[in-house]
Protein backbone atom coordinates (compact mmCIF):
# COMPACT_ATOMS: atom_id res chain seq x y z
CA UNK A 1 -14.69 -17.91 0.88
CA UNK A 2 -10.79 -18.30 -0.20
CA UNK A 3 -8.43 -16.00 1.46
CA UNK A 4 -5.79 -14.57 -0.02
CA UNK A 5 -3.28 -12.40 2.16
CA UNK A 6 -1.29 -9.66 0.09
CA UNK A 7 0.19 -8.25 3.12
CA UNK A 8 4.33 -7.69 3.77
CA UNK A 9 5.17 -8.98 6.99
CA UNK A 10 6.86 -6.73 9.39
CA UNK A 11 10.00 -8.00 11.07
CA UNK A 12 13.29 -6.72 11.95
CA UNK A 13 14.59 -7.51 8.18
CA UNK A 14 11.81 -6.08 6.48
CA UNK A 15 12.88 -4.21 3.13
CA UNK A 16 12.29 -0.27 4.06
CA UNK A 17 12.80 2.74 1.94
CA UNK A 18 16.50 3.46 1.14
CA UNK A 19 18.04 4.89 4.61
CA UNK A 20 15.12 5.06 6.36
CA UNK A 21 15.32 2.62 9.90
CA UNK A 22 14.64 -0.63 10.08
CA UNK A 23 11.32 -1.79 13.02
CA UNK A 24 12.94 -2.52 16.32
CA UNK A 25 11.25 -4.98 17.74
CA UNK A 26 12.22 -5.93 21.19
CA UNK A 27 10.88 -8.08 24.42
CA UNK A 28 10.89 -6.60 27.77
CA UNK A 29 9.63 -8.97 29.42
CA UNK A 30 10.70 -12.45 29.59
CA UNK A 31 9.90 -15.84 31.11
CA UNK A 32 13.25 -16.91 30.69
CA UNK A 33 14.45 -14.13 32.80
CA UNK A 34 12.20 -14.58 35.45
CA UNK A 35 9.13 -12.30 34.31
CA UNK A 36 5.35 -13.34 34.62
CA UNK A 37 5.13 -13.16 30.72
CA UNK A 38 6.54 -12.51 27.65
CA UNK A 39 5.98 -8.86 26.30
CA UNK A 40 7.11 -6.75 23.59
CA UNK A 41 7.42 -3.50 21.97
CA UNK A 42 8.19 -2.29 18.27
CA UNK A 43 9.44 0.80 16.89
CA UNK A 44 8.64 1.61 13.63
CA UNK A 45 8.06 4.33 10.34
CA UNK A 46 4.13 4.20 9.83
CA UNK A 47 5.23 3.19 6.56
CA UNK A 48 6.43 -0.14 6.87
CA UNK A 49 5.63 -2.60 4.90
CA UNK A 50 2.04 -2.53 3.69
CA UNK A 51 0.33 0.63 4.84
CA UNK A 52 -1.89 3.48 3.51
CA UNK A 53 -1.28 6.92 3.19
CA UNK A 54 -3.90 9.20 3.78
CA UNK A 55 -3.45 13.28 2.58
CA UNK A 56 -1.80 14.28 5.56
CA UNK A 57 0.94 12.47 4.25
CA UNK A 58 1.76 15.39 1.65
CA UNK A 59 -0.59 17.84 3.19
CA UNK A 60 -0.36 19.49 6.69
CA UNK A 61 -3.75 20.08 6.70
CA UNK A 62 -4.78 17.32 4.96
CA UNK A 63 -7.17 14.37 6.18
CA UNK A 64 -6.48 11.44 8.70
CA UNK A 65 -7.64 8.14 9.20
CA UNK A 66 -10.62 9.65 11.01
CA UNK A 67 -12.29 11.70 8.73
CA UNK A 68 -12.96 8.40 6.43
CA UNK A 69 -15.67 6.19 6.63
CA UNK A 70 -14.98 2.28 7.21
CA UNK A 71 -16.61 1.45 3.89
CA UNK A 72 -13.45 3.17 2.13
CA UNK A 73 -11.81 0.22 3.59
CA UNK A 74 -13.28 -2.79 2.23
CA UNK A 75 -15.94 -4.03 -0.95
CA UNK A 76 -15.21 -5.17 -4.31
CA UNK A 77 -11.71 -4.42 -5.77
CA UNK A 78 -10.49 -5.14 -9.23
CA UNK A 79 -6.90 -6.33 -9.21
CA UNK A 80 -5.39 -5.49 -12.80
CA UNK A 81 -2.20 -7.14 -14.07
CA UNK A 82 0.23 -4.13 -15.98
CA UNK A 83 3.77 -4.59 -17.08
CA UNK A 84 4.30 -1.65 -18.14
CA UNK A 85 7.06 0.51 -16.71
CA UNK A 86 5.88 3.48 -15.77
CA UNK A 87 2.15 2.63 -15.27
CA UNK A 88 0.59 5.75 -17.05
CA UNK A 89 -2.76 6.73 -18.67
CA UNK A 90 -1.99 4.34 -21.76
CA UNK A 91 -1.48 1.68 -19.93
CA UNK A 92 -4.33 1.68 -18.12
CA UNK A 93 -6.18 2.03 -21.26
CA UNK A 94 -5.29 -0.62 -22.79
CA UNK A 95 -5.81 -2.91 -19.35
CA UNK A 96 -9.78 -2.75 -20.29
CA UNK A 97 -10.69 -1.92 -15.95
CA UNK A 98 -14.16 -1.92 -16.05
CA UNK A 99 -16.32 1.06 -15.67
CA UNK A 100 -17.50 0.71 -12.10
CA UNK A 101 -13.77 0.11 -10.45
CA UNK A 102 -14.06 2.21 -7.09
CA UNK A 103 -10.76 0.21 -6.02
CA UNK A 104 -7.82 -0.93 -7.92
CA UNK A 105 -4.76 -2.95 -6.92
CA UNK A 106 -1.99 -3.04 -9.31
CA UNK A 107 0.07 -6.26 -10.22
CA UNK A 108 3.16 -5.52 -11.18
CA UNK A 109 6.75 -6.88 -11.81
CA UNK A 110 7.58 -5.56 -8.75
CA UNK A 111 6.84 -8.65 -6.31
CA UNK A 112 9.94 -10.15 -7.60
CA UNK A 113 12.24 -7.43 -5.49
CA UNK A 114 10.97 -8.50 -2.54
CA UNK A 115 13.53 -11.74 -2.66
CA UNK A 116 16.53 -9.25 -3.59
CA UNK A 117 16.48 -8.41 0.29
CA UNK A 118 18.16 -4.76 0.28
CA UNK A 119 15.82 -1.49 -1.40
CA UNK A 120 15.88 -1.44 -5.16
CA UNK A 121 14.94 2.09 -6.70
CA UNK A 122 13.97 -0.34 -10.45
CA UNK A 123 10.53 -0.80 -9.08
CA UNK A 124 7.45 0.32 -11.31
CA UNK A 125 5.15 2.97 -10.56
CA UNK A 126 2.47 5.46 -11.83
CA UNK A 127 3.73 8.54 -13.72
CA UNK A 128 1.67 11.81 -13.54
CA UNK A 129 -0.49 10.40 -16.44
CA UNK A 130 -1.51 7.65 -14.73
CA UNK A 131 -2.30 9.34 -11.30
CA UNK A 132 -4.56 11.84 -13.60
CA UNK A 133 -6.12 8.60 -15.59
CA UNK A 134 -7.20 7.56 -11.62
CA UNK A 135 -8.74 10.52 -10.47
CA UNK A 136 -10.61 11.12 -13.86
CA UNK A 137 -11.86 7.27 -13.14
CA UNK A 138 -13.43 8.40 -10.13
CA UNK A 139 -11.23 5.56 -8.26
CA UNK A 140 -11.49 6.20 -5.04
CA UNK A 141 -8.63 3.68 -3.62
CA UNK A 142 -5.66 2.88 -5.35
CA UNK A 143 -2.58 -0.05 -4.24
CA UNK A 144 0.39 -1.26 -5.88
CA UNK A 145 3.30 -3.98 -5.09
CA UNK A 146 6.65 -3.10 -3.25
CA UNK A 147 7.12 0.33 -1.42
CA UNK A 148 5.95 3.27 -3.54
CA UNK A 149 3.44 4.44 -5.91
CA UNK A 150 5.62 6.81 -7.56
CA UNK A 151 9.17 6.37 -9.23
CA UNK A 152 12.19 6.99 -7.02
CA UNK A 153 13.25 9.56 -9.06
CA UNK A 154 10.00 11.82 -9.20
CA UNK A 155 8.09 15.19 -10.00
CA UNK A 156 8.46 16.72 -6.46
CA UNK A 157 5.96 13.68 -5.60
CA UNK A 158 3.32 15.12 -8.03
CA UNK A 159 1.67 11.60 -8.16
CA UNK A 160 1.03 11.41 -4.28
CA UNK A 161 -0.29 14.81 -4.42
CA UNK A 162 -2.23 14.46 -7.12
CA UNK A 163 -4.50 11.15 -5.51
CA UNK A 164 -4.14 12.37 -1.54
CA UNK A 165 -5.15 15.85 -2.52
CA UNK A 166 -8.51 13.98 -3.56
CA UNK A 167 -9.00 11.98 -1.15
CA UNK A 168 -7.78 8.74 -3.17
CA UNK A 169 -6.22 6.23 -0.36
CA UNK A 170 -3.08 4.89 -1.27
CA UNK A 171 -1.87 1.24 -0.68
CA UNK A 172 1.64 0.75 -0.33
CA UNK A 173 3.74 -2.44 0.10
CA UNK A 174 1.71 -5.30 -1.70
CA UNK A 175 2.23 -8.79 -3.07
CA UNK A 176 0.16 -9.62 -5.26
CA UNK A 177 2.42 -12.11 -6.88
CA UNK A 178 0.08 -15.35 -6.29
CA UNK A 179 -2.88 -12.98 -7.89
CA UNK A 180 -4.81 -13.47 -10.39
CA UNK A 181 -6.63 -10.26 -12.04
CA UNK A 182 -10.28 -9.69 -11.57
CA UNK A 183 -12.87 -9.20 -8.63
CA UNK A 184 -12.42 -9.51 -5.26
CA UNK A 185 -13.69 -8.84 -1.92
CA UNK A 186 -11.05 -6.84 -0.61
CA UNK A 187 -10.56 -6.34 3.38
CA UNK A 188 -7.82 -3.39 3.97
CA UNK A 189 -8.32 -2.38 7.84
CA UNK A 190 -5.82 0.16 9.32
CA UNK A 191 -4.73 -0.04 12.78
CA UNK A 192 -6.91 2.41 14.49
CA UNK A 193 -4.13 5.41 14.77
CA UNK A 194 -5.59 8.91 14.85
CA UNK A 195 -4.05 11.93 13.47
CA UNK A 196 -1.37 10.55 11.25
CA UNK A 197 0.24 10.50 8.17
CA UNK A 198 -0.35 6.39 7.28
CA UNK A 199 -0.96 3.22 9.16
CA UNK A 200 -0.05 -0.26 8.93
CA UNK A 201 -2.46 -2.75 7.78
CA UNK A 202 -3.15 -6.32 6.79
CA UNK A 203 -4.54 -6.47 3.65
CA UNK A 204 -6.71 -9.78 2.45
CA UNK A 205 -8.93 -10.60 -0.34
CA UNK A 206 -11.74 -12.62 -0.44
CA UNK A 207 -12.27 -14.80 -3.46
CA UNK A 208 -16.12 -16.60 -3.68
């Protein structure tokens, strides 16, 4: 099986969302200085680089990485290719997903902004349409390239609401940019943190 890895890497210059902090990452213990071994710690918003939201993101009573089974995790994802800025229910429409999509990543034009080095609010993202179109799909995980799946500038975050309020699983931070549409195997396991709003993860597909 090919891998393909569509994961951000987190390091102290990774691209975060528009004043929000930067990871620390910092060694405490060092050879050089005499220690046993090297070790190291990292502070960091649990959504950095590519992570998934689960509903307590928007919701304070809203579900955690516990109360989902592993299988929403991983199996056979469709990766669609739309340029269309915003991605709404026409668009999707027109991208002919087949019927029995459960997950969906979305290529985008939005790899590209990854190489501009500093936050760009340009990136594409679903409009209220398009979250609907997902939910009416019966989709039950949704990602997307670059740091959001809505617009900057936004309905009070209707789209998030809209897909955590159902229990759809948001992937944030993709590159998908050396992806071609169609099926894969994908593998999208969070670090096991309970009780929280998102986790990081490494996201791979497999290609047979």
């Amino acid at each position: 099986m090919k891998i393909i890895d569509i994961s951000t890497p987190i390091t102290k210059d990774t691209i975060m969302w528009e004043d929000e902090f930067k990871p620390v990452i910092e060694r405490f213990g060092n050879i050089k200085n005499g220690d046993i071994a090297n070790s190291s710690y990292i502070k960091m918003s649990l959504h950095t680089a590519t992570h998934i939201d689960f509903p307590k993101h928007f919701f304070d009573d809203g579900k955690t990485q516990e109360d989902f089974e592993l299988n929403k995790f991983y199996g056979k994802v469709y990766v669609v290719e739309i340029k269309d800025d915003p991605v709404d229910r026409k668009a999707f429409e027109k991208a002919n997903i087949p019927e029995d999509t459960k997950k969906l990543l979305i290529k985008t034009k939005n790899s590209g902004l990854y190489k501009n080095g500093s936050f760009s609010r340009e990136f594409a993202a679903l409009n209220q349409s398009g979250a609907d179109w997902i939910i009416e799909r019966g989709i039950e995980l949704v990602g997307i390239e670059y740091l959001s799946i809505e617009k900057y500038i936004n309905d009070n975050y209707s789209v998030h609401k809209t897909l955590l309020k159902n229990d759809v699983l948001i992937i944030e931070g993709l590159n998908l940019q050396k992806v071609t549409p169609g099926y894969y195997n994908l593998f999208a396991l969070p670090l096991k943190i309970y009780g929280t709003d998102a986790a990081p993860v490494r996201v791979f597909l497999g290609e047979e």
